[in-house]
C-alpha atoms as a PDB file:
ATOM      1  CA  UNK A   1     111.243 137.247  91.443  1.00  0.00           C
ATOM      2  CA  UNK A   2     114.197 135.769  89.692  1.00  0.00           C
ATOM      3  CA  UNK A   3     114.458 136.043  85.795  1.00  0.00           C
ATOM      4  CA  UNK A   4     114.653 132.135  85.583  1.00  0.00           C
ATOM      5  CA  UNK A   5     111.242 132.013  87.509  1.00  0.00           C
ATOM      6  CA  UNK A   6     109.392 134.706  85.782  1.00  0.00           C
ATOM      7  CA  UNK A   7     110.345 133.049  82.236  1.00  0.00           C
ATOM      8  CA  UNK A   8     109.359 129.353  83.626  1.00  0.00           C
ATOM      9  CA  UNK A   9     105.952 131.289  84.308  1.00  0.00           C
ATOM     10  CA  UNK A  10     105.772 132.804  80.703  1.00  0.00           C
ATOM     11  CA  UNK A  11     106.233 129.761  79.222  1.00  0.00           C
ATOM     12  CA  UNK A  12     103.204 128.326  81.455  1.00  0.00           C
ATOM     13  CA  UNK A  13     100.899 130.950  80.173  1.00  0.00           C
ATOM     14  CA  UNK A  14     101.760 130.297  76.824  1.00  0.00           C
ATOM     15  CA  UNK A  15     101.638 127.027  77.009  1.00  0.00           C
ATOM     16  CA  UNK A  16      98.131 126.652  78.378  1.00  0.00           C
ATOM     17  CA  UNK A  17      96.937 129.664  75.986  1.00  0.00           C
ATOM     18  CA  UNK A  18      98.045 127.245  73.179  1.00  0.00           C
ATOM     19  CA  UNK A  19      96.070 124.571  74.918  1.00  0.00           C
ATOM     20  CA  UNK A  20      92.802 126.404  75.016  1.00  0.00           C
ATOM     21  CA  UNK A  21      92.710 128.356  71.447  1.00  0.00           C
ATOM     22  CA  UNK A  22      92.923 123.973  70.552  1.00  0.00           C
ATOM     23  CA  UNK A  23      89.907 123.154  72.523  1.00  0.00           C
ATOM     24  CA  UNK A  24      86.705 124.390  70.606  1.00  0.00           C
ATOM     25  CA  UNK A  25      83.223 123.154  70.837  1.00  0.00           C
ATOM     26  CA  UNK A  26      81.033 121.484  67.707  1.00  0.00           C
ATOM     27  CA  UNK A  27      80.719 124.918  66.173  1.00  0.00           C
ATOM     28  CA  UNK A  28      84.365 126.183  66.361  1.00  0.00           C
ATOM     29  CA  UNK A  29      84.050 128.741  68.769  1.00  0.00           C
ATOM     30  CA  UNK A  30      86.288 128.862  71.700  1.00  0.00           C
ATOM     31  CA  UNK A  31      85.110 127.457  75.253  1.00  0.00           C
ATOM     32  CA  UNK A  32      84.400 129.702  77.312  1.00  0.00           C
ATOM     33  CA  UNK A  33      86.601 129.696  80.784  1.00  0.00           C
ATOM     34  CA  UNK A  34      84.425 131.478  82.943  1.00  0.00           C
ATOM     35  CA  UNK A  35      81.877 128.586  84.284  1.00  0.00           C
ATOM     36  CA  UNK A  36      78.699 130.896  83.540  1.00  0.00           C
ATOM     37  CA  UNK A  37      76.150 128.477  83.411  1.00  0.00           C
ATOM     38  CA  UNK A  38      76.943 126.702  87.054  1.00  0.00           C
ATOM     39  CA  UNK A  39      75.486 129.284  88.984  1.00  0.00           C
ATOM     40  CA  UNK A  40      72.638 129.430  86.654  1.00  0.00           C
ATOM     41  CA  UNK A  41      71.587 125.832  86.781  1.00  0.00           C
ATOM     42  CA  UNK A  42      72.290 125.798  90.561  1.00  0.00           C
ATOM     43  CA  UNK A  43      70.240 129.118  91.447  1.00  0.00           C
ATOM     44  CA  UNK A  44      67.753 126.651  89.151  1.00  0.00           C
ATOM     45  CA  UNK A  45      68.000 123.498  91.495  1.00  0.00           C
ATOM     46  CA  UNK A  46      67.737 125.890  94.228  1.00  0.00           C
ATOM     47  CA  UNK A  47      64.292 127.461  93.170  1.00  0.00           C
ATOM     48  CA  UNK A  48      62.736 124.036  91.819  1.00  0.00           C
ATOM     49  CA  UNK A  49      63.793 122.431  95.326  1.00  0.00           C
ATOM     50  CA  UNK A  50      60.139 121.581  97.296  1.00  0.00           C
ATOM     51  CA  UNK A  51      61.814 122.820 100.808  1.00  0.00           C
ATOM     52  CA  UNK A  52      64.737 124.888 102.231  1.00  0.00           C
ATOM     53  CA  UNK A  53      65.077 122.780 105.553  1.00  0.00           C
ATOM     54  CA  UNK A  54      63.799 118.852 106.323  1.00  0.00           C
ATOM     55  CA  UNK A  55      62.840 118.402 109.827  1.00  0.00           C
ATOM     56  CA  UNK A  56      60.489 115.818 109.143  1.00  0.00           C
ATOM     57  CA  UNK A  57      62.140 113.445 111.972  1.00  0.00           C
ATOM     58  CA  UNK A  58      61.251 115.299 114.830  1.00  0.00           C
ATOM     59  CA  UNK A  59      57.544 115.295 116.331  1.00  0.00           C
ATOM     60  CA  UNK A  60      58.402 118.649 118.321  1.00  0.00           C
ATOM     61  CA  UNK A  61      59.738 122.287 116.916  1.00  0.00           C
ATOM     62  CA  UNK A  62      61.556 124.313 118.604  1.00  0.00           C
ATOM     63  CA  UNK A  63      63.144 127.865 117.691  1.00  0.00           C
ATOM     64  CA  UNK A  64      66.477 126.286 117.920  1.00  0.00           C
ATOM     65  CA  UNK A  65      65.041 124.060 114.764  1.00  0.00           C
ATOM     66  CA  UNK A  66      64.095 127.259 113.037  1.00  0.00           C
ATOM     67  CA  UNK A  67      67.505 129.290 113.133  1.00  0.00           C
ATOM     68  CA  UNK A  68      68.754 130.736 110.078  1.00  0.00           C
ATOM     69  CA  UNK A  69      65.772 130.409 108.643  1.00  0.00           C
ATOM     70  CA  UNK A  70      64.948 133.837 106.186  1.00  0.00           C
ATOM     71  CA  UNK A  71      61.837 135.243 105.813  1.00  0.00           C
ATOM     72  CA  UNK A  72      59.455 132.939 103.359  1.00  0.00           C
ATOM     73  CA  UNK A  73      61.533 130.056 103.833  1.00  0.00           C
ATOM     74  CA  UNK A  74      59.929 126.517 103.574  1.00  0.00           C
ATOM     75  CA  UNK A  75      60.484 123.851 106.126  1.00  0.00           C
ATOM     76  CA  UNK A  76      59.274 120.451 105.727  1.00  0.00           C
ATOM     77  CA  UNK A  77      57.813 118.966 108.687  1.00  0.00           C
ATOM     78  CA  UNK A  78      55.976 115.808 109.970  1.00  0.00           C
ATOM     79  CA  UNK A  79      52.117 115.092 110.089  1.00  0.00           C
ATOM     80  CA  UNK A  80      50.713 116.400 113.807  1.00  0.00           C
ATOM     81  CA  UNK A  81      53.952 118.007 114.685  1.00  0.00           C
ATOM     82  CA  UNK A  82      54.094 120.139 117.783  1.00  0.00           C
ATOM     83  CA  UNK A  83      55.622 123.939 118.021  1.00  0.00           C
ATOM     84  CA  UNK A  84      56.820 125.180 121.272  1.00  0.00           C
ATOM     85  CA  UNK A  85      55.432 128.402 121.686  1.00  0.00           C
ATOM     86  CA  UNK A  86      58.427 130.947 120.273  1.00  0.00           C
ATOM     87  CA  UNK A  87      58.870 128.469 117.288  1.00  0.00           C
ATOM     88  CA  UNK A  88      55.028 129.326 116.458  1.00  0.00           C
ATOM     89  CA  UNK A  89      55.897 132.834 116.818  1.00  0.00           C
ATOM     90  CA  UNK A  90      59.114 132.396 114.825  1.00  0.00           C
ATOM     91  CA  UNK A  91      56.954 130.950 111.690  1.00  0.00           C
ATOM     92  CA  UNK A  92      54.007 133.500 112.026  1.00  0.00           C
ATOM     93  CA  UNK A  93      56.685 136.737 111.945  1.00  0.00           C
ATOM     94  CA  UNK A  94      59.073 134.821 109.142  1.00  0.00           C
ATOM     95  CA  UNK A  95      55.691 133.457 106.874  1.00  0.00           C
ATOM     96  CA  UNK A  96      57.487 130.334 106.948  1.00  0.00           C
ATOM     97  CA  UNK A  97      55.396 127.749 104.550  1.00  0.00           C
ATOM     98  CA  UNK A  98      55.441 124.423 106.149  1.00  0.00           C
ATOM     99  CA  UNK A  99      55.181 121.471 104.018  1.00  0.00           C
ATOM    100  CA  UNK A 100      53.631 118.205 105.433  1.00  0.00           C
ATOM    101  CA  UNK A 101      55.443 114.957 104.796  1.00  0.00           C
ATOM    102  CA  UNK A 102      52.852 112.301 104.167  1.00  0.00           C
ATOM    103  CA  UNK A 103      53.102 109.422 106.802  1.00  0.00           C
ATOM    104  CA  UNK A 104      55.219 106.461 105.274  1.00  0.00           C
ATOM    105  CA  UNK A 105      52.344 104.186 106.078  1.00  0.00           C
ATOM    106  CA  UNK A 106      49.944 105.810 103.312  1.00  0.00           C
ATOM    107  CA  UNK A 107      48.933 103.273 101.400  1.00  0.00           C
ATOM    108  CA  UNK A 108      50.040 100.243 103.515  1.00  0.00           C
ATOM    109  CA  UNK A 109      49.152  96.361 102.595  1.00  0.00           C
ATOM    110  CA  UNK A 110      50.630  94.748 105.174  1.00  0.00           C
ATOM    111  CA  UNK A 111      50.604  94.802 109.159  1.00  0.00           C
ATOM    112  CA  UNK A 112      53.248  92.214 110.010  1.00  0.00           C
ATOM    113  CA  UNK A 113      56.146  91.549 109.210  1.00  0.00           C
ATOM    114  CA  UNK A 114      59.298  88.636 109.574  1.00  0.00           C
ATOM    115  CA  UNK A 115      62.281  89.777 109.188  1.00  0.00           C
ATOM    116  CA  UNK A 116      65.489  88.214 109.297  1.00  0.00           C
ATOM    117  CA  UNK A 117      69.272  88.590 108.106  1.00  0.00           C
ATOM    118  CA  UNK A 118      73.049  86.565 108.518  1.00  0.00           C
ATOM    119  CA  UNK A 119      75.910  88.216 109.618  1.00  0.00           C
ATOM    120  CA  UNK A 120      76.055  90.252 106.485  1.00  0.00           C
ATOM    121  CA  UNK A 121      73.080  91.897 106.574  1.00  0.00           C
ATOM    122  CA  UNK A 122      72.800  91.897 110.518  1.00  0.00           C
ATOM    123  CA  UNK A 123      73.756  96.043 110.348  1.00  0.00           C
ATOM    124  CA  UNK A 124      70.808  96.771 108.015  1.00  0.00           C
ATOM    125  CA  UNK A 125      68.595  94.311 109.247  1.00  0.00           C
ATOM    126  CA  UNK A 126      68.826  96.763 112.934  1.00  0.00           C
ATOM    127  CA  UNK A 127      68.168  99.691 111.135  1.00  0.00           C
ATOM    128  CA  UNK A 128      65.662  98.294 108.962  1.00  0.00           C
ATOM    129  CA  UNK A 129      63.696  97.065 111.903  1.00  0.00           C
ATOM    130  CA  UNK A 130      63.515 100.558 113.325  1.00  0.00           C
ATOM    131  CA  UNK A 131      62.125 102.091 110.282  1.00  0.00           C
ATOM    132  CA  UNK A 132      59.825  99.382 109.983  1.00  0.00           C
ATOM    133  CA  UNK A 133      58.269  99.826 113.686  1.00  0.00           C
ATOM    134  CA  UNK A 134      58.199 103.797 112.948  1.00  0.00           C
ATOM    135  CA  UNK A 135      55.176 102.391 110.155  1.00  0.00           C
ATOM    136  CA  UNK A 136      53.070 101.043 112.926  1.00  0.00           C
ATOM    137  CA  UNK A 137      54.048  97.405 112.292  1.00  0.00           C
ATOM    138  CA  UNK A 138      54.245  94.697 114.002  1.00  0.00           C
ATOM    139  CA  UNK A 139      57.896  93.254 113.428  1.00  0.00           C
ATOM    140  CA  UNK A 140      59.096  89.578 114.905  1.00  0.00           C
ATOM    141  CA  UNK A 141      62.834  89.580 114.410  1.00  0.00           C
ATOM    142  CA  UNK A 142      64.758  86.091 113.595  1.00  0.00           C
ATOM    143  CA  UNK A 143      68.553  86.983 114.288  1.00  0.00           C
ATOM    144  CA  UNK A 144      70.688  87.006 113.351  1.00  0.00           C
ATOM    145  CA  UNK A 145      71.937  89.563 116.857  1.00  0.00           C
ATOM    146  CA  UNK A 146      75.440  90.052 115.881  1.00  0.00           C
ATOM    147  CA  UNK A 147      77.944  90.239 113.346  1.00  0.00           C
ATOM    148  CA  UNK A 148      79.516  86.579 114.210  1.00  0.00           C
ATOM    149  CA  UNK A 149      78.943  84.185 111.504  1.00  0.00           C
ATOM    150  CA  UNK A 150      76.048  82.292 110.794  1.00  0.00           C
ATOM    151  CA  UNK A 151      74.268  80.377 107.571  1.00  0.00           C
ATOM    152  CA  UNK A 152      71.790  82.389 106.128  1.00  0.00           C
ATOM    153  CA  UNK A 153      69.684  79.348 105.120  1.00  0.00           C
ATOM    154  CA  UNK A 154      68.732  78.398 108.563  1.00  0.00           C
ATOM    155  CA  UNK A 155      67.939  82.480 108.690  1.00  0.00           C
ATOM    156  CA  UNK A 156      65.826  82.605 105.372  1.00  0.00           C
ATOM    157  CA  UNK A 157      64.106  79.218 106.830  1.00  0.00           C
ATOM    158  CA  UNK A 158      63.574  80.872 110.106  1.00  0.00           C
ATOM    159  CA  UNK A 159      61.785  83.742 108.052  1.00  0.00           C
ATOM    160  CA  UNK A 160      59.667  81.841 105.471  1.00  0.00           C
ATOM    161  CA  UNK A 161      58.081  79.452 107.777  1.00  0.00           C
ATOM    162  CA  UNK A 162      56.851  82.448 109.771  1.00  0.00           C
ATOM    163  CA  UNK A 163      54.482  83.709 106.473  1.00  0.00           C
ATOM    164  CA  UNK A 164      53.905  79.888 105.918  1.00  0.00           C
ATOM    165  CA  UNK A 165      52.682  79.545 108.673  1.00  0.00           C
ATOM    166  CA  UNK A 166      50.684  83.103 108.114  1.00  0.00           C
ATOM    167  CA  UNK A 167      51.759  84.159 111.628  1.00  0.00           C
ATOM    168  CA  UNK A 168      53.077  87.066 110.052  1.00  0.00           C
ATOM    169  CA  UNK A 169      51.561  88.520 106.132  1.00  0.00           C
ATOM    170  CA  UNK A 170      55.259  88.919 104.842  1.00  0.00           C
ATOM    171  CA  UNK A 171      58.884  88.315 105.713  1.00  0.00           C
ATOM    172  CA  UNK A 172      61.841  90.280 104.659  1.00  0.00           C
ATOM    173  CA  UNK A 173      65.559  88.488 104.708  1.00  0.00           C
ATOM    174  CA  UNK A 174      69.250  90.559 104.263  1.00  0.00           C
ATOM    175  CA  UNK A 175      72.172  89.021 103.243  1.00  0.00           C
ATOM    176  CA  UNK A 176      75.006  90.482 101.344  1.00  0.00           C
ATOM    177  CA  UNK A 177      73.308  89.472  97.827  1.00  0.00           C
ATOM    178  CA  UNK A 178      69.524  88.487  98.710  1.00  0.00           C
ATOM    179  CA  UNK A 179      70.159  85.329  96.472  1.00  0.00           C
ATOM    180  CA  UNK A 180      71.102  82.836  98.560  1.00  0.00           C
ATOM    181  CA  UNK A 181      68.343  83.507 101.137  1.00  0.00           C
ATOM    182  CA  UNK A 182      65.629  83.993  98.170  1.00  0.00           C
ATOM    183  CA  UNK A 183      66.744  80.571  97.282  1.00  0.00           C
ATOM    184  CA  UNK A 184      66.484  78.732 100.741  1.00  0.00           C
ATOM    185  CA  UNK A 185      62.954  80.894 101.216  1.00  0.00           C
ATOM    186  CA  UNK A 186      61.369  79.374  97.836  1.00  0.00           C
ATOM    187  CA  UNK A 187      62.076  75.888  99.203  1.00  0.00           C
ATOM    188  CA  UNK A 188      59.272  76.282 102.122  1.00  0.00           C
ATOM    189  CA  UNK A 189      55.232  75.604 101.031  1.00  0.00           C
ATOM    190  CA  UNK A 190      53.213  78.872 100.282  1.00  0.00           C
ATOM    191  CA  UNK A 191      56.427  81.149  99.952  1.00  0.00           C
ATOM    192  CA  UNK A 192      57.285  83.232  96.983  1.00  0.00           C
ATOM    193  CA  UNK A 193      60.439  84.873  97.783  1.00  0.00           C
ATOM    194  CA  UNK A 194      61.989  87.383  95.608  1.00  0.00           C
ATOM    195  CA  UNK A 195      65.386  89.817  95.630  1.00  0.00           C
ATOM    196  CA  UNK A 196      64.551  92.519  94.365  1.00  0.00           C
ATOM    197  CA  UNK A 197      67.404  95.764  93.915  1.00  0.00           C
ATOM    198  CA  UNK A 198      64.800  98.325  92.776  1.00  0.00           C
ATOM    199  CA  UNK A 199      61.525  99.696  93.832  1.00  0.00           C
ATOM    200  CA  UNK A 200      59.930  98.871  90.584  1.00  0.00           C
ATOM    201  CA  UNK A 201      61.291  95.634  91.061  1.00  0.00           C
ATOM    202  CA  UNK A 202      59.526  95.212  94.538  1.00  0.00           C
ATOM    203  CA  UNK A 203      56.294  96.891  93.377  1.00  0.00           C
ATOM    204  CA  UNK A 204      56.203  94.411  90.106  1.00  0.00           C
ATOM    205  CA  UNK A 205      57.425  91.108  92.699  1.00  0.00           C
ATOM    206  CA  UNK A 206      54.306  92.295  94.582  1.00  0.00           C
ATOM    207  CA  UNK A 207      51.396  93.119  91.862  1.00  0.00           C
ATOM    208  CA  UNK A 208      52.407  90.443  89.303  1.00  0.00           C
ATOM    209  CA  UNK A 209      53.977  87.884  91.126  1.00  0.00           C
ATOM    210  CA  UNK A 210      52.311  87.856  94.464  1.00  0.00           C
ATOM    211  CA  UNK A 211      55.481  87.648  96.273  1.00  0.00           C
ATOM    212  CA  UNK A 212      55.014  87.326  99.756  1.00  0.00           C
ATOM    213  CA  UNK A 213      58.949  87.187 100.732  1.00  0.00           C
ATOM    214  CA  UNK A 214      61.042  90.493  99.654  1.00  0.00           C
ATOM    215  CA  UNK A 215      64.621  89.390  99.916  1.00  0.00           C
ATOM    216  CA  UNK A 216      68.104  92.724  99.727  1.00  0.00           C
ATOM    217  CA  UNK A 217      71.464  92.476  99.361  1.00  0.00           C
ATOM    218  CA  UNK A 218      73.258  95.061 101.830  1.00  0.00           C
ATOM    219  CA  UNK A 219      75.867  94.641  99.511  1.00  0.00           C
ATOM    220  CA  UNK A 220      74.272  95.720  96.713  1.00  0.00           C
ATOM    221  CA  UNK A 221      72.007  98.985  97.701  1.00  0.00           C
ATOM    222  CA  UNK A 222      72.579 101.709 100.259  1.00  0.00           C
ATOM    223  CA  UNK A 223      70.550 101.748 103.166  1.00  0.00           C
ATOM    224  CA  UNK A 224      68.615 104.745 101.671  1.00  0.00           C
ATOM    225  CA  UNK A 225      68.154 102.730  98.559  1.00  0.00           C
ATOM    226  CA  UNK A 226      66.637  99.966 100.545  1.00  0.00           C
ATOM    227  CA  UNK A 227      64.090 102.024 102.387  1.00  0.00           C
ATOM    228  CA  UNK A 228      62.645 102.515  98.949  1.00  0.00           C
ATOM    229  CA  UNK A 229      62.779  99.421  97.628  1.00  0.00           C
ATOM    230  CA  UNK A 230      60.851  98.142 100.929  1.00  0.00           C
ATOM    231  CA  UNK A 231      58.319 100.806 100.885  1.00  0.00           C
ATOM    232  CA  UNK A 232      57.463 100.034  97.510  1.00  0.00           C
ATOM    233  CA  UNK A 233      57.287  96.014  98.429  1.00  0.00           C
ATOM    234  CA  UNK A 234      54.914  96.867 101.936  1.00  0.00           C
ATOM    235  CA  UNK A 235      52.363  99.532  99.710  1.00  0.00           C
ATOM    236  CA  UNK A 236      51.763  97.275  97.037  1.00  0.00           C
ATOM    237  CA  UNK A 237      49.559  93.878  96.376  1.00  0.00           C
ATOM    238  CA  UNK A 238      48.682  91.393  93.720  1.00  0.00           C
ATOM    239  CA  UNK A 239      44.774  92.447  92.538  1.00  0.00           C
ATOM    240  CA  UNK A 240      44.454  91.374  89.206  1.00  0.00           C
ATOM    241  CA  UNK A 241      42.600  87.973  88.228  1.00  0.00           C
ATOM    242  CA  UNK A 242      45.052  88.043  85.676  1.00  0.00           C
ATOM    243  CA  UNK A 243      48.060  87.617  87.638  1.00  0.00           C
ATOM    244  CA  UNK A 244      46.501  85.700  90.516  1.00  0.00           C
ATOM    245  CA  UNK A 245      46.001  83.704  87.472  1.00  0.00           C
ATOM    246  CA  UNK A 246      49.679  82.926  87.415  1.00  0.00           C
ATOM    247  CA  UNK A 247      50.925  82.866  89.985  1.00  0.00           C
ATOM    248  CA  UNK A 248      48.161  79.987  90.743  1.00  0.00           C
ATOM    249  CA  UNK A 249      50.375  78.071  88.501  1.00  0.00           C
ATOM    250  CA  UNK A 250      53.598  78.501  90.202  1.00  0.00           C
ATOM    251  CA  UNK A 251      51.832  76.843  93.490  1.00  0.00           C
ATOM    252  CA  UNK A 252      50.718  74.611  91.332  1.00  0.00           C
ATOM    253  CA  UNK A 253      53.864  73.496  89.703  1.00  0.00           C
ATOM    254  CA  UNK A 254      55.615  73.267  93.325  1.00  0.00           C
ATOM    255  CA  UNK A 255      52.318  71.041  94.627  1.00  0.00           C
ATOM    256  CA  UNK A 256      53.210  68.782  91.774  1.00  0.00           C
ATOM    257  CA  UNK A 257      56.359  68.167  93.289  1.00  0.00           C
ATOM    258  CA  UNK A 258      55.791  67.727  96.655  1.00  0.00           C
ATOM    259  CA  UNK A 259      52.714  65.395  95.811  1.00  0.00           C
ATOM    260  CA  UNK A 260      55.922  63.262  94.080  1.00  0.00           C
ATOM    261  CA  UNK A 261      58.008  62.974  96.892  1.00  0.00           C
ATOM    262  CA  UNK A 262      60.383  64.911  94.847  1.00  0.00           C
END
């Protein structure tokens, strides 16, 4: 190594030893460099995790699922899943605890549903419609089938006059905000749309404001996010007089209206 080079390096070390005898913490003791508490708080997250493995998507088990499993490992499967006979084997020798996933339609309100989106939403809309037939419900699907352009009133219209109608108990529309199409849904008789970004935004929509339209943004939420958001929306219900109450009076404001020609 040449002389220029090893003094370039000297004057690095230095340099950043200045740099860290400067950085203290609140009581004026050095940080420390060695990242000690990482490995402790992720052999925590590790130990306070419910299961080692999610296979929960598959209805059979097969040893190939089980590889690199260790002994006392936990695998979380799906209700009345089915072992082939050396993955039984496998769990028996291994004591591998199995953890049930409860069935997403626990706790279901609803057993049909509309559901519609415009070319923004059309992506979700597919992929929503598959996780709503793994519930066990009945879906009727309003377009849009592509990603070429269309207006998502005529969608949200499509939707809304479905649950008018009651041919279905509640509609779901996509767009890329959910405001638009919550807008064009309120405009139809019996129809309380709402866009809701949260699940505790779809579970209060539901309980105190008997919506009967849930309305996303695939803009605005991941697909994951939206899963949750409609899972809260299709397990939850207005019950209280209280709220029935109210939302009496929002009919009743639009009926006043439309008794007006207005």
């Amino acid at each position: 190594m040449s002389e220029a080079r090893q003094a370039e390096r000297e004057k690095i070390r230095e340099l950043v030893s200045q740099i860290l005898n400067k950085v203290q913490n609140n009581d004026g003791v050095s940080m420390q460099t060695e990242p000690e508490h990482i490995v402790v708080n992720s052999l925590k997250a590790v130990r306070e995790r419910e299961f080692d493995r999610d296979e929960s998507a598959k209805k059979l088990i097969t040893e190939l699922d089980l590889r690199g499993l260790e002994n006392g490992s936990r695998i979380r499967l799906a209700e009345n899943v089915k072992f082939t006979p050396l993955a039984a084997d496998i769990i028996k020798d291994k004591s591998i605890a199995i953890i049930t996933k409860a069935a997403r339609t626990n706790g279901l309100t609803v057993k049909s549903i509309a559901i519609g989106a415009d070319h923004g939403g059309f992506e979700t809309k597919e992929k929503l419609k598959q996780y709503l037939m793994e519930m066990d419900v009945h879906v009727r699907d309003f377009g849009t089938n592509s990603k070429e352009a269309v207006d998502y009133p005529d969608i949200a219209h499509a939707v809304a006059k479905s649950v008018s109608d009651k041919h279905v108990d509640i509609g779901i529309i996509v767009d890329g905000a959910g405001i638009g199409s919550s807008m064009a849904a309120n405009k139809i008789p019996g129809v309380r749309a709402a866009a809701c970004y949260t699940p505790q935004l779809a579970k209060n929509a539901r309980e105190h404001n008997g919506a009967n339209v849930l309305t996303l943004g695939s803009g605005q939420n991941s697909f994951e996010e939206i899963t949750t958001i409609v899972e809260a929306f299709v397990t939850s219900e207005i019950s209280e007089e209280r709220h029935k109450k109210r939302v009496g009076k929002i009919d009743a404001i639009f009926a006043q209206y439309l008794r007006n020609g207005r």
